[in-house]
Protein backbone atom coordinates (compact mmCIF):
# COMPACT_ATOMS: atom_id res chain seq x y z
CA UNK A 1 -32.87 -6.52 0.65
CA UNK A 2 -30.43 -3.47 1.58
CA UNK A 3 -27.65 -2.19 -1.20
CA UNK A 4 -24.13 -2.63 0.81
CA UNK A 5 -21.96 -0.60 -1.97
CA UNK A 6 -18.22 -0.27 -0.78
CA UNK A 7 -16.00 2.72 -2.63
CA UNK A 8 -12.51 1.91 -1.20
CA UNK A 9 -10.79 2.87 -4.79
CA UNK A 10 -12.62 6.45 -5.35
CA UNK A 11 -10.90 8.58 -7.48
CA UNK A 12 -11.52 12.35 -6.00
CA UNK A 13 -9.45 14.87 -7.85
CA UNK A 14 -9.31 17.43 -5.13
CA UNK A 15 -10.06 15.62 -1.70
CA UNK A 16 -8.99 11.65 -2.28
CA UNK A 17 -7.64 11.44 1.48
CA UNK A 18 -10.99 13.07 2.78
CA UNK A 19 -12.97 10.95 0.61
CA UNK A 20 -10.76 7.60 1.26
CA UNK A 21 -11.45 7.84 4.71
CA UNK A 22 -15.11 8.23 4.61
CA UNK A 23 -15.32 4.85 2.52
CA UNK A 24 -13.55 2.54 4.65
CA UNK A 25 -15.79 4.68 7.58
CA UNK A 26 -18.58 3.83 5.58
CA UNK A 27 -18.16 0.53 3.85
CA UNK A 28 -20.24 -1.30 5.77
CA UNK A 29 -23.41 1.12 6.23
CA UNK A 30 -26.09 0.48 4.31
CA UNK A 31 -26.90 3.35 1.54
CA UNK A 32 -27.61 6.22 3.18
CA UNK A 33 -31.77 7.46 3.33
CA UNK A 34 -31.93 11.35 3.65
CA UNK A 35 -34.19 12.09 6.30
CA UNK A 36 -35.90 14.45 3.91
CA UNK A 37 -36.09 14.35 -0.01
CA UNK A 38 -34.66 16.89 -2.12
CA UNK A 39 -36.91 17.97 -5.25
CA UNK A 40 -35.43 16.86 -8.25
CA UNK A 41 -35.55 19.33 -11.62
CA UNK A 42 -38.59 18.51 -13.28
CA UNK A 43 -40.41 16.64 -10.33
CA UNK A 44 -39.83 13.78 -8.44
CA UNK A 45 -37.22 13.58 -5.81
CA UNK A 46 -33.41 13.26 -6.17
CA UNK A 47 -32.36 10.64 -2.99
CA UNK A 48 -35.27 8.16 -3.66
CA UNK A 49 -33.30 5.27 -2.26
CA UNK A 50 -35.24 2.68 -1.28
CA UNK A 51 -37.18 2.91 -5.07
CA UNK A 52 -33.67 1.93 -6.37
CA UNK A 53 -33.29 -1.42 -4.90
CA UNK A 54 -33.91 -3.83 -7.16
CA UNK A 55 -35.49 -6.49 -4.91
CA UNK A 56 -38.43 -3.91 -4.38
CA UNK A 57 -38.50 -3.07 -8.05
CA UNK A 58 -41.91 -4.22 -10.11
CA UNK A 59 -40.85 -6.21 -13.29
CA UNK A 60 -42.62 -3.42 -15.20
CA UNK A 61 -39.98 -0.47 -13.40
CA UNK A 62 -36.94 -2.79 -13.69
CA UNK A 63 -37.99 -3.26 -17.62
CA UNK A 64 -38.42 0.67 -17.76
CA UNK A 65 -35.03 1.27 -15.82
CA UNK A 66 -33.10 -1.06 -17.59
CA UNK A 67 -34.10 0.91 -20.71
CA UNK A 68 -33.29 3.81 -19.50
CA UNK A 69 -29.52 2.71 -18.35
CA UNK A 70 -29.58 1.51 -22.19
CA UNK A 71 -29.70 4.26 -23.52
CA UNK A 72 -27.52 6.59 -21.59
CA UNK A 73 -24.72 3.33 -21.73
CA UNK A 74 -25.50 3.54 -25.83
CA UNK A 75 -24.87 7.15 -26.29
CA UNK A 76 -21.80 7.67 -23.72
CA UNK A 77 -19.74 4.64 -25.12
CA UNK A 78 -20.30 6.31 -28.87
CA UNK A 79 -18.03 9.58 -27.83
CA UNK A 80 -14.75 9.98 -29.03
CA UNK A 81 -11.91 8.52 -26.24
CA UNK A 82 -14.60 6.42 -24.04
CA UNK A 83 -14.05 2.97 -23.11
CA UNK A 84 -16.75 1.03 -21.49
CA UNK A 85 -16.54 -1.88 -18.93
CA UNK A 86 -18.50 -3.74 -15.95
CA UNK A 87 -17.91 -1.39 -12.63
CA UNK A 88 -17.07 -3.41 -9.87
CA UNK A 89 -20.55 -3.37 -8.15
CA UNK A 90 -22.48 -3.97 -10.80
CA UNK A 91 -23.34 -1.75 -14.11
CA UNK A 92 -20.84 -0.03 -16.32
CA UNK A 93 -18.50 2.12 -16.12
CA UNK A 94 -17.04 4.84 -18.46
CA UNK A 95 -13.28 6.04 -18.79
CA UNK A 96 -11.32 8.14 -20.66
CA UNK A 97 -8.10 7.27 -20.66
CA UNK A 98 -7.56 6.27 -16.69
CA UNK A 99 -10.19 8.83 -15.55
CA UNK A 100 -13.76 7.53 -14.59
CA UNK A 101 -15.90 10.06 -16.35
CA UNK A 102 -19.17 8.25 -14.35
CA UNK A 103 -20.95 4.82 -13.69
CA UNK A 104 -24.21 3.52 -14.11
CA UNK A 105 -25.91 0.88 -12.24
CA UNK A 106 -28.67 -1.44 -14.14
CA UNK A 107 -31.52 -0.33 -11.24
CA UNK A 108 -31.20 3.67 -12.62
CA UNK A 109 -28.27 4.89 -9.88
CA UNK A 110 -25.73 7.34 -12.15
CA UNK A 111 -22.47 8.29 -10.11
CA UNK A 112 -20.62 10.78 -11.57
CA UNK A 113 -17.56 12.49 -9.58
CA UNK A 114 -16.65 16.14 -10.15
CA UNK A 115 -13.83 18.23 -8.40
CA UNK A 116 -15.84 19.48 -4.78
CA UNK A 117 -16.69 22.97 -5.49
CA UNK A 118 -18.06 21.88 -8.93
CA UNK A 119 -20.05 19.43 -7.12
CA UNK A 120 -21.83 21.69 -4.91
CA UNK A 121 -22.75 23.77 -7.44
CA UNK A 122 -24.44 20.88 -9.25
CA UNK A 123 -26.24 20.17 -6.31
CA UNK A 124 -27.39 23.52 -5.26
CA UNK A 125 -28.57 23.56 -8.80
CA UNK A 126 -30.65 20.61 -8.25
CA UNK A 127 -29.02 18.89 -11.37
CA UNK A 128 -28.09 15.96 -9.26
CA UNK A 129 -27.73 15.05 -5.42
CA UNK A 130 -25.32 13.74 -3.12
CA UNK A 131 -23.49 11.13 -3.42
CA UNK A 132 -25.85 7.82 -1.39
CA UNK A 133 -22.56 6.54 0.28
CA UNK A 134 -19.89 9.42 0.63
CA UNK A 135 -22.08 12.70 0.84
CA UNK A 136 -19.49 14.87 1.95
CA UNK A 137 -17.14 14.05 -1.68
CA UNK A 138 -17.23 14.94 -5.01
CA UNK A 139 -19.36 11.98 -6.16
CA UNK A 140 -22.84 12.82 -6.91
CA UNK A 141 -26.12 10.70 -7.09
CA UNK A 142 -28.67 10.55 -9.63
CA UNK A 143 -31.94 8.01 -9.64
CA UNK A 144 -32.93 8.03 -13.48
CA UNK A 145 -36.81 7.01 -13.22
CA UNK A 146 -38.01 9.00 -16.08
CA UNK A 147 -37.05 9.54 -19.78
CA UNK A 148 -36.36 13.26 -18.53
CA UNK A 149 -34.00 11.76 -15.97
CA UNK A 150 -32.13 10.59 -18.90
CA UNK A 151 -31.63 13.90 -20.71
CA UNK A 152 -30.54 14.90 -17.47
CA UNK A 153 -27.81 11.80 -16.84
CA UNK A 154 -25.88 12.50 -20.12
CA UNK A 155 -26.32 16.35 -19.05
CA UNK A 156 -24.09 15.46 -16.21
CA UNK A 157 -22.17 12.86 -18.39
CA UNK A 158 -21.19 15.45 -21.10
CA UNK A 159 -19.87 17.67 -18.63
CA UNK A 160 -18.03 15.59 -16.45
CA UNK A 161 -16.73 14.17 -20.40
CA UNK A 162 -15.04 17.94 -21.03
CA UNK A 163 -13.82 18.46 -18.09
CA UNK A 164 -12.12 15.60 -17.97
CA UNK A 165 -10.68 15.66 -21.69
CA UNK A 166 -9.81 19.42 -20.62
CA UNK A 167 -8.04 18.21 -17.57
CA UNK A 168 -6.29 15.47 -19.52
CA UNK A 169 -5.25 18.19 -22.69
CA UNK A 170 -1.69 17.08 -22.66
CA UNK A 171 -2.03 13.63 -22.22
CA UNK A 172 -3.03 10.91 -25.05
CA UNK A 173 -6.38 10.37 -23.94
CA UNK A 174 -7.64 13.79 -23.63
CA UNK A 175 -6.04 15.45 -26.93
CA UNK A 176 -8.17 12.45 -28.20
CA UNK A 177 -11.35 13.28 -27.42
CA UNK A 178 -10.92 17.26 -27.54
CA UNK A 179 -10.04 16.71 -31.11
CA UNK A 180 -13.33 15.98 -31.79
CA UNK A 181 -14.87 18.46 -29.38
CA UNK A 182 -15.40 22.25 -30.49
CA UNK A 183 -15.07 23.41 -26.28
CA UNK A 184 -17.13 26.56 -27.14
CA UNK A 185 -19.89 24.68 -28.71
CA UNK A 186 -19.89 22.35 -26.11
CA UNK A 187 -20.48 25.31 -23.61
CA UNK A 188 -23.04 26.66 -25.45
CA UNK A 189 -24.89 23.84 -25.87
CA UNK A 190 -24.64 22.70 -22.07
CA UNK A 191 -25.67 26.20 -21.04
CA UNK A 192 -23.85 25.80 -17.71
CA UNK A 193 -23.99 28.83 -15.35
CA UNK A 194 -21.93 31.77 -15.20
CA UNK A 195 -19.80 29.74 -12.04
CA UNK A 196 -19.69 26.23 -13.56
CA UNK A 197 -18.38 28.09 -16.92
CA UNK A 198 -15.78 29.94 -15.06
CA UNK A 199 -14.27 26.39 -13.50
CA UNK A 200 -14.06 24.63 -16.93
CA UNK A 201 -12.83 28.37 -18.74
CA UNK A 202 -10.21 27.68 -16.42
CA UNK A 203 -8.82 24.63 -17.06
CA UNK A 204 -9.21 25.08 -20.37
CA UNK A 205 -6.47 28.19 -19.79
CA UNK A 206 -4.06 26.31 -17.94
């Protein structure tokens, strides 16, 4: 059975019209196989689509996903500011305040989105992959197959988490969560690189 996911409501902080138009291009495609895998950090391969369909899932890998997906939904409802609810196409979301900070889907499919030049740094990191519908936005993809995949999910989580709460400073919502949030221990602790830094050191200065 083929995945038809359809993202007519994306919300892309720096290209929404770009990405708004590639959905309703794209609603009806089925999710998108790369022609050639990408190599994931730590092994395996970031754009594993067809092992993410639950239909072909073993009852043993759907057990082992659906653990996984437990515990990254158990650890990113428990931060300060974040409200969790079913996403539309299955799985749960995560907000703060009326941002999406990321979803997960029960078969092991994180989407997180991130502003576009953050994105491709993430993915020329290899810390995640293109987004399996809109590729050219600032949603990314991760298949989380592995307990290391799961350090790696809330990885992605935390920071799309501070940048959000950064972006959000003067609103309700992100004084909120930054009140519980030492930024500079955050930083250190994500060990982003110099260029990733930079973009958050940023917002934080506006």
């Amino acid at each position: 059975m083929v995945f038809y996911i359809f993202y007519s409501r994306l919300r892309v902080e720096e290209d929404d019209d770009r990405t708004a138009r590639l959905c309703r291009r794209n609603a009806s495609l089925p999710i998108a196989r790369p022609e050639r895998p990408r190599p994931r950090v730590g092994g395996g391969f970031v754009g594993s689509v067809g092992r993410s369909e639950e239909s072909n899932m073993t009852t043993k890998a759907r057990a082992g996903s659906e653990r996984y997906v437990g515990r990254i939904v158990d650890e990113v409802t428990a931060w300060d500011g974040i409200v969790a609810q079913p996403h539309r196409f299955g799985g749960t979301e995560f907000l703060l305040g009326p941002r999406e900070v990321g979803h997960v889907h029960r078969v092991g499919i994180v989407d997180i989105n991130f502003p576009k030049r953050m994105r491709d740094h993430l993915v020329a990191e290899g810390r995640t992959g293109e987004h399996h519908v809109v590729p050219e936005s600032g949603w990314t993809t991760l298949y989380v197959e592995t307990e290391g995949d799961v350090d790696r999910a809330l990885w992605l989580f935390r920071l799309s988490y501070l940048y959000l709460a950064l972006t959000m400073k003067e609103k309700s919502a992100g004084r909120a969560a930054l009140a519980g949030l030492d930024v500079d221990a955050e930083l250190d602790e994500l060990e982003p690189n110099e260029d990733l830094r930079a973009m958050i050191e940023r917002v934080r200065a506006r």
